[in-house]
Protein backbone atom coordinates (compact mmCIF):
# COMPACT_ATOMS: atom_id res chain seq x y z
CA UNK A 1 17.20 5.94 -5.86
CA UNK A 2 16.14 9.56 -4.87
CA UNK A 3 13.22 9.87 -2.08
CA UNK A 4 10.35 12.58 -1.96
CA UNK A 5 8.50 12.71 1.55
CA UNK A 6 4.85 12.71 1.67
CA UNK A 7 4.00 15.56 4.29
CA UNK A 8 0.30 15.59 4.69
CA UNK A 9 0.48 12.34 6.82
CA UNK A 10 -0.12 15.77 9.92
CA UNK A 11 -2.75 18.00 9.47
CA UNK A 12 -1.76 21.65 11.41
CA UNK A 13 1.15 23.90 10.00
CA UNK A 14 3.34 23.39 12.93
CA UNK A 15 3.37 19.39 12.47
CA UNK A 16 3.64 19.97 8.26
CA UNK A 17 6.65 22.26 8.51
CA UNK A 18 8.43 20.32 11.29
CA UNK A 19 8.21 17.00 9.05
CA UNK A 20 9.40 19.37 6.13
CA UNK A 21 12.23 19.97 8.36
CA UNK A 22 13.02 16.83 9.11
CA UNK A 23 12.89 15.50 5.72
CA UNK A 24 15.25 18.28 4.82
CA UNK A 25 17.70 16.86 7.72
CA UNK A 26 17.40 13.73 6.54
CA UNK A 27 18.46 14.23 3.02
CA UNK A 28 15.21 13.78 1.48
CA UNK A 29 15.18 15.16 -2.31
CA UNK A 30 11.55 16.92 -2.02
CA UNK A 31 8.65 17.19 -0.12
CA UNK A 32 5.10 16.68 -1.32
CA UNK A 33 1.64 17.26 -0.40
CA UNK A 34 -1.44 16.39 -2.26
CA UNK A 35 -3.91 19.21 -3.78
CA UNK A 36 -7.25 18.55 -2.09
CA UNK A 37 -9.87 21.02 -0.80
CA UNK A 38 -11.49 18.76 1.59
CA UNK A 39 -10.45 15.64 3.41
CA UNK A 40 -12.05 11.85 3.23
CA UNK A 41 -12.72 11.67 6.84
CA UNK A 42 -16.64 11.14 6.80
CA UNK A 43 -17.56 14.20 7.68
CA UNK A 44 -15.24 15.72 5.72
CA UNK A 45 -13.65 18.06 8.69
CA UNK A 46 -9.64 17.72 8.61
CA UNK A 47 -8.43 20.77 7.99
CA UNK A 48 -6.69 20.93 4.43
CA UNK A 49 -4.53 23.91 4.31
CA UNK A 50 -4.83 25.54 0.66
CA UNK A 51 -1.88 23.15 -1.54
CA UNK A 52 -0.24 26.32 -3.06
CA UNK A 53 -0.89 28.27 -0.51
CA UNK A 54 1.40 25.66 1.68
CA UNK A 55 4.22 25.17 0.01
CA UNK A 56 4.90 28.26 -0.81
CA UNK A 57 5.01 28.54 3.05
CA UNK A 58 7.35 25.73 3.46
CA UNK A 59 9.81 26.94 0.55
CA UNK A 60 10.26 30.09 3.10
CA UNK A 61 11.22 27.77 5.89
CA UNK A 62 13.41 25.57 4.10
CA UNK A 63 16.81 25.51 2.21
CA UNK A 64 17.75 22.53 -0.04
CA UNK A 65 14.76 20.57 -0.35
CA UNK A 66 12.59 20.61 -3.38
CA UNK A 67 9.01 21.88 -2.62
CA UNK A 68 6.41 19.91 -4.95
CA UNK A 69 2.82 18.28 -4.87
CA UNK A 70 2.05 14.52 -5.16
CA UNK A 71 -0.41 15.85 -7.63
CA UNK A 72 -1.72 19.59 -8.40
CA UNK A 73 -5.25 19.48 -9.75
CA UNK A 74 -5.14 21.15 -13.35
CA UNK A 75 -8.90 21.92 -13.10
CA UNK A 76 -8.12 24.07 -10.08
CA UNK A 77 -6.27 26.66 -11.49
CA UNK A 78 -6.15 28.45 -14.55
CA UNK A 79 -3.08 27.36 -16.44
CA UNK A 80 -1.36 30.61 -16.68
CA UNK A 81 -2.05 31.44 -12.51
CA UNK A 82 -0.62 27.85 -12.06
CA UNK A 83 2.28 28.78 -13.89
CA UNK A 84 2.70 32.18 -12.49
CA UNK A 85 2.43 30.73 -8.66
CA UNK A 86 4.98 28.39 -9.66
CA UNK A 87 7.07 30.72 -10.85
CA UNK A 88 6.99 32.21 -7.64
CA UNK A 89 7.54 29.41 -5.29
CA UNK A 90 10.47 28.66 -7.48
CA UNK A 91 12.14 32.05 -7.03
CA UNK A 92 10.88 32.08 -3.07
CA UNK A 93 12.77 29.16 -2.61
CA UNK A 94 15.99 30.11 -5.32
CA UNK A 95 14.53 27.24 -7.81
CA UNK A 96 13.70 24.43 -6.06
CA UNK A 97 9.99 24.22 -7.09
CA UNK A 98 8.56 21.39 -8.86
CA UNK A 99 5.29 21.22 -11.00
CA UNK A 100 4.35 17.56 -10.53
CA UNK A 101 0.71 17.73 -11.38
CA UNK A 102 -2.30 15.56 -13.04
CA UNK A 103 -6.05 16.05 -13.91
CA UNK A 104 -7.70 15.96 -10.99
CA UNK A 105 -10.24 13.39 -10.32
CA UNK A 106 -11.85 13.86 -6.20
CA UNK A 107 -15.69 14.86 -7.76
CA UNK A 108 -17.05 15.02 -4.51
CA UNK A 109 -14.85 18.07 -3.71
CA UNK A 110 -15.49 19.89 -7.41
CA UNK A 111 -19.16 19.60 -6.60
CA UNK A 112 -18.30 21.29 -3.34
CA UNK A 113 -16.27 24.43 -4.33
CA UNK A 114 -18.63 24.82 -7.36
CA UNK A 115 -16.17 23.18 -10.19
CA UNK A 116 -17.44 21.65 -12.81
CA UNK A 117 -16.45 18.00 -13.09
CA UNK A 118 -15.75 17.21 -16.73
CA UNK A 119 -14.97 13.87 -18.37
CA UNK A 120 -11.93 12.06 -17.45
CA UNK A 121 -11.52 12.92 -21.66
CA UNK A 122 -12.24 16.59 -21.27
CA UNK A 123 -9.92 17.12 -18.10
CA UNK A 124 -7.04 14.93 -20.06
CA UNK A 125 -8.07 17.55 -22.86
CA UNK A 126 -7.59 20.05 -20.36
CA UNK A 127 -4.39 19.20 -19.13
CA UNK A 128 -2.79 18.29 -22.05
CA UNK A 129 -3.54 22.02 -23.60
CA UNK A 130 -2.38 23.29 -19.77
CA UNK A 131 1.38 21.53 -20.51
CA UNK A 132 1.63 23.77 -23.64
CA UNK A 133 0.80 27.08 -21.67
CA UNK A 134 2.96 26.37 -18.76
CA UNK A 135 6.09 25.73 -21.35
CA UNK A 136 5.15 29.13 -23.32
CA UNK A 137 4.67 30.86 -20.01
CA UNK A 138 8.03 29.60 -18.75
CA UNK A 139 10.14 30.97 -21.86
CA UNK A 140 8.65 33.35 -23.55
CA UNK A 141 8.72 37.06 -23.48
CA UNK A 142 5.05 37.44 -24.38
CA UNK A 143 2.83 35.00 -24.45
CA UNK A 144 -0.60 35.03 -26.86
CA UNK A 145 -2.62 31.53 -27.28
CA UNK A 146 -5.94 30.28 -28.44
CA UNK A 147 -6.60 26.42 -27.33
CA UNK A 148 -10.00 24.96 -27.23
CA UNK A 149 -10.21 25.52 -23.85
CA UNK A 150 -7.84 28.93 -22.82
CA UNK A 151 -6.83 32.09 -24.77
CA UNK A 152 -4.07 34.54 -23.71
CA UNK A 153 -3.53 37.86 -24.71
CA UNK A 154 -0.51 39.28 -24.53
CA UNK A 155 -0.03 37.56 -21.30
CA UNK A 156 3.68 37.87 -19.39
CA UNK A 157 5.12 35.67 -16.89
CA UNK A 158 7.64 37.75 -14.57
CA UNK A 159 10.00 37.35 -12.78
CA UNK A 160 10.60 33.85 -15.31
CA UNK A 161 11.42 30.36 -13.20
CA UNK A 162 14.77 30.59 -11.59
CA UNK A 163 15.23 27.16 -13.03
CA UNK A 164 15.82 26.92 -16.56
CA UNK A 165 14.43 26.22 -18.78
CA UNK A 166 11.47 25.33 -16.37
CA UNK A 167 10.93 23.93 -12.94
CA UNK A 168 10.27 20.04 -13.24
CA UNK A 169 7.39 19.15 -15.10
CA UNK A 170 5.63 15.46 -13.87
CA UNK A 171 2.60 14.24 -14.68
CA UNK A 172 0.75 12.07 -12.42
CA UNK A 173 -0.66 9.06 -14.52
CA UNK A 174 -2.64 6.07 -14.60
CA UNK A 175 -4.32 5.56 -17.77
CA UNK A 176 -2.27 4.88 -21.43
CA UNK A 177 -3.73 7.97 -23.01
CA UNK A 178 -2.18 10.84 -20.34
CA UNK A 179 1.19 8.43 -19.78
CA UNK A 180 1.84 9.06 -23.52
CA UNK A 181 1.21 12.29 -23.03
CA UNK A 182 3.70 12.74 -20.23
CA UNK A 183 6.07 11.02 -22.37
CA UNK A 184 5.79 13.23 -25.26
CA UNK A 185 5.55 16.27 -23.47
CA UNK A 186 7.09 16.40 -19.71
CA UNK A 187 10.32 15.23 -17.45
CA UNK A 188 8.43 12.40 -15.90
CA UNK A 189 5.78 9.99 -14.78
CA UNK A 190 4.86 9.31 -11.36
CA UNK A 191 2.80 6.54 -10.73
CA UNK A 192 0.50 5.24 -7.89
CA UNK A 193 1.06 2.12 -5.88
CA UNK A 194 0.90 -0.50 -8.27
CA UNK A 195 1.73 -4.20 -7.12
CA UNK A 196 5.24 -5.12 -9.06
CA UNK A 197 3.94 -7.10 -12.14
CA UNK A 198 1.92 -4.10 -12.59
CA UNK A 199 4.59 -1.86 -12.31
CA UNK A 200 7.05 -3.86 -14.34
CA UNK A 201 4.38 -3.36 -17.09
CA UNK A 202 3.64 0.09 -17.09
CA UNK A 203 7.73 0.93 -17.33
CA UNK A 204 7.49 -1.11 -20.02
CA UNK A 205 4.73 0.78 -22.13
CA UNK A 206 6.86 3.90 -20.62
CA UNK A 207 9.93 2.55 -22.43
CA UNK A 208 8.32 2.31 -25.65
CA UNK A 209 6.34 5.40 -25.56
CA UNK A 210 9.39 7.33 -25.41
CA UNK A 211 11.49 5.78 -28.04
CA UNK A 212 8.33 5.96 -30.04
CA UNK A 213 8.45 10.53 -29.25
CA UNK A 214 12.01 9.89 -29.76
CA UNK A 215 12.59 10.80 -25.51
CA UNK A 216 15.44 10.35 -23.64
CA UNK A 217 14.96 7.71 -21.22
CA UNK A 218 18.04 9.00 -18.59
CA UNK A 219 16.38 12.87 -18.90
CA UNK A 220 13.03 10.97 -18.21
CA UNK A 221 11.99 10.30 -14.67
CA UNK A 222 9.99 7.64 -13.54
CA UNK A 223 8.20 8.29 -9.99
CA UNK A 224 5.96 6.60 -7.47
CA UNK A 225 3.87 7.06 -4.64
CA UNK A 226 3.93 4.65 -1.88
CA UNK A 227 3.66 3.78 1.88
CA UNK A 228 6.31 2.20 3.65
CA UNK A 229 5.76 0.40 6.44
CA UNK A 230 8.90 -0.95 8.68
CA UNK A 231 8.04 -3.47 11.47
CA UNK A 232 10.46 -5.15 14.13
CA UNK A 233 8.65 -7.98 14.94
CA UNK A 234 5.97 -10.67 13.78
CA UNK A 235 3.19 -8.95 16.29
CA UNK A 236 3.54 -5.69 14.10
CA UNK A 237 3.89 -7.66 10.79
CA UNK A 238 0.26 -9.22 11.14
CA UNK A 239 -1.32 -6.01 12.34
CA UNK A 240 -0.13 -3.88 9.06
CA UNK A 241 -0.65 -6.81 6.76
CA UNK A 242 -4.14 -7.25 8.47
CA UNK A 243 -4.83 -3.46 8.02
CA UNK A 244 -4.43 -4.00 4.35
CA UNK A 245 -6.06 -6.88 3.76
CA UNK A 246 -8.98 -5.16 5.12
CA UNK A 247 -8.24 -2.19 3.04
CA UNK A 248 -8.44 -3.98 0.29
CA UNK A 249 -11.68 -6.06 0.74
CA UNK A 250 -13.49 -3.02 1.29
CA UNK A 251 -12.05 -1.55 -2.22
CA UNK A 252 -13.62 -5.49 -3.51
CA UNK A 253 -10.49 -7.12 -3.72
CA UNK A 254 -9.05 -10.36 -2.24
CA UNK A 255 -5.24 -10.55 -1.19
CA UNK A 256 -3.73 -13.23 1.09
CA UNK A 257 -0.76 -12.39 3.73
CA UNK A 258 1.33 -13.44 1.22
CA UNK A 259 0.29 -11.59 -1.77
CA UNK A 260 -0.29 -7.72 0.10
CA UNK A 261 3.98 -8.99 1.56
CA UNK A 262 4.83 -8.94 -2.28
CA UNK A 263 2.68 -6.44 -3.35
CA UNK A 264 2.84 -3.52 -0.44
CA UNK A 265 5.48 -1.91 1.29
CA UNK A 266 5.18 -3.90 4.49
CA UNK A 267 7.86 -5.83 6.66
CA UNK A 268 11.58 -5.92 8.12
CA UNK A 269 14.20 -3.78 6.93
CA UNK A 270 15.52 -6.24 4.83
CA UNK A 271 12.31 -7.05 3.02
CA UNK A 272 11.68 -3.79 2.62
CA UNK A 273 15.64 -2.85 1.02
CA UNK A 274 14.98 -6.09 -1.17
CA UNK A 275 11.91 -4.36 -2.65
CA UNK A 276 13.14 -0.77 -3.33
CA UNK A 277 15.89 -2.47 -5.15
CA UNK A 278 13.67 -4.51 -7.34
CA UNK A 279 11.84 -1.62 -8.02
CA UNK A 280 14.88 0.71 -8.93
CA UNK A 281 16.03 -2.46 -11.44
CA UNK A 282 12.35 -1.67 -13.37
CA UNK A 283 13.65 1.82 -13.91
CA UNK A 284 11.99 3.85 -10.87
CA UNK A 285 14.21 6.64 -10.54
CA UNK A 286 11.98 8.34 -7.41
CA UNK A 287 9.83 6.95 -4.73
CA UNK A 288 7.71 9.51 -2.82
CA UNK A 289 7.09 7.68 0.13
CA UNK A 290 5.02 8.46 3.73
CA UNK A 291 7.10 5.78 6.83
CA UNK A 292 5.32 4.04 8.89
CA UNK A 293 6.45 2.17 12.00
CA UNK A 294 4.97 -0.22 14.52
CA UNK A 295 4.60 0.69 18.35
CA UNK A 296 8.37 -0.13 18.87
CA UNK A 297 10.16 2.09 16.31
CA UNK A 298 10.79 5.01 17.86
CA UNK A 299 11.46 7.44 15.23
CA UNK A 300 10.34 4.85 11.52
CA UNK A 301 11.78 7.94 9.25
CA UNK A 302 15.47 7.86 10.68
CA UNK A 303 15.26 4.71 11.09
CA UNK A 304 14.45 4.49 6.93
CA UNK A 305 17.63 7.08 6.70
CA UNK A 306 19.89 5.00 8.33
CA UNK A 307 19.24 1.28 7.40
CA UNK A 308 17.38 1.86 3.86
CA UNK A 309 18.49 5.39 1.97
C-alpha cells in the first residue's frame, strides 16, 4: 500500500509546509490538499490559500514527495492554464507533480467567485472534454482543438511535463458515468470514504469497466480518501466513535458503535492494520489519509509510520 498525506488538516503556510515536511520524512508517497476557495466554517473565514498557488510553493520546499490535490476543480481553470500550471509544478519540483482532479461540486463557493454552476451532466461534459486537452497539451508540439465547450488555436505547452508521457492523471469519482470515464481515459480512480461493502462494490464495477476499455488493471490505480483515527484506550475509542455517530445523524443517517468501528477508520493499531489490509485485498493501491490521535498519542503520524506503514 502507498500513502498520500492530506495537508490542509492546518490552515497558515508555516503549519502546511512543516506537515509537508514531515510527510516527506516519513516516507509518505505525496501530499494533497483540496481545491476550495472558501472554507465550511459558518462564516466562511479560514483562510484557504489559493490550491495551485500552494503547491507549487511546497514543490520548492520539498525533494521526493509527490505534490498533488485531493481534487482540482475542472470548472476553475481553463483546461489548457490547468495543464500549463501543471506543467510547471512538475518541472519546479523535477516531475513529481500529479493531476488528480474531478468536476467540482462546492456551489456555494461558484456562486461566490462568480462561476457559473452547471449540471453535474454539463461539468462531467466539461471534464471529460478537459482530459482530452490536458493529454494533447502534454505531447504535442502544437496544439489546435474545437470541443463543445473549448477551442485552441495553435496553442503550445512549454517547457512539456518532465514526466513522460504526462504527470499522473486521477480522477476523483463517485458516480458510474465519470468512473467509466476515468477508466477509459486516465491512470486512476480515487474514491471517497465509502464503508467496505461499498467499496468492495465499486472495485468491482472498476474491474469490469476496464476490461470492458480493454485497461490494464496493474497500470490502473485505485485511490481513496480517508481519516484515520488511532486511539490507545477505550476513553478515546467512545469519544471518536461518538463524534461520528453524531456526524452522521446530522448528514440523516443512523450508525451504531458497531457499524461506524467497521465502517470508519477508528480504533487500536491493530484494528486499524486489520482494515488497511482488507482494503488493499479489494485492490486499493493508495490511501490518502489525514491521522488523528486521542489526547495521549503524542505525535498519531509517527506513530502510523512506525506501527502501520
Amino acid at each position: 500500500m502507498k500513502y498520500g498525506y492530506y495537508i490542509r488538516t492546518v490552515h497558515t503556510y508555516r503549519e502546511i509546509r512543516n506537515l509537508a515536511l514531515l510527510a516527506e520524512k516519513y516516507g509518505f508517497d505525496s501530499v494533497h490538499v483540496n481545491d476550495h476557495l472558501i472554507g465550511f466554517d459558518p462564516e466562511r473565514k479560514d483562510p484557504y490559500l489559493e490550491a495551485m498557488v500552494l503547491m507549487s510553493a511546497i514543490a520548492a520546499e520539498t525533494q521526493r514527495v509527490k505534490i498533488g490535490h485531493i481534487v482540482l476543480a475542472n470548472s476553475f481553470r481553463n483546461p489548457a492554464l490547468t495543464a500549463k500550471i501543471v506543467s510547471s509544478i512538475d518541472n519546479i519540483s523535477n516531475g513529481r507533480a500529479l493531476l488528480w482532479i474531478g468536476t467540482g461540486w462546492y456551489e456555494e463557493e461558484y456562486k461566490a467567485y462568480g462561476y457559473p454552476f452547471p449540471s453535474a451532466k454539463q461539468r462531467v461534459d466539461e471534464l471529460e472534454e478537459s482530459l482530452t486537452i490536458f493529454k494533447k497539451l502534454f505531447t504535442e508540439e502544437t496544439t489546435n482543438f474545437e470541443g463543445k465547450f473549448w477551442k485552441l488555436v495553435n496553442c503550445k505547452n512549454f517547457p512539456k511535463p518532465v514526466q513522460k508521457p504526462w504527470p499522473q492523471i486521477v480522477i476523483g469519482a463517485v458516480k458510474n458515468r465519470l468512473t467509466e470515464i476515468a477508466c477509459r481515459e486516465a491512470d486512476g480512480v480515487n474514491l471517497p470514504h465509502e464503508g467496505l461493502d461499498s467499496l468492495k462494490k465499486r472495485i468491482g464495477f472498476i474491474a469490469s469497466k476496464l476490461h470492458k476499455h480493454n485497461r490494464n488493471p496493474d497500470e490502473f490505480e485505485i485511490s481513496t480518501f480517508n481519516v484515520v483515527t488511532i486511539v490507545n484506550n477505550e476513553e478515546e475509542l467512545d469519544k471518536f466513535v461518538n463524534q461520528a455517530i453524531e456526524r452522521v445523524k446530522q448528514e440523516g443517517n443512523k450508525l451504531t458503535k458497531e457499524e461506524i468501528m467497521k465502517e470508519s477508520f477508528i480504533g487500536y493499531v491493530g484494528g486499524v492494520k486489520e482494515q488497511i489490509k482488507q482494503v488493499e485485498e479489494f485492490g486499493v493501491k493508495k490511501m490518502v489519509i489525514s491521522v488523528r490521535g486521542g489526547s495521549s498519542i503524542e505525535d498519531p503520524t509517527e506513530l502510523f509510520h512506525d506501527k502501520i506503514m
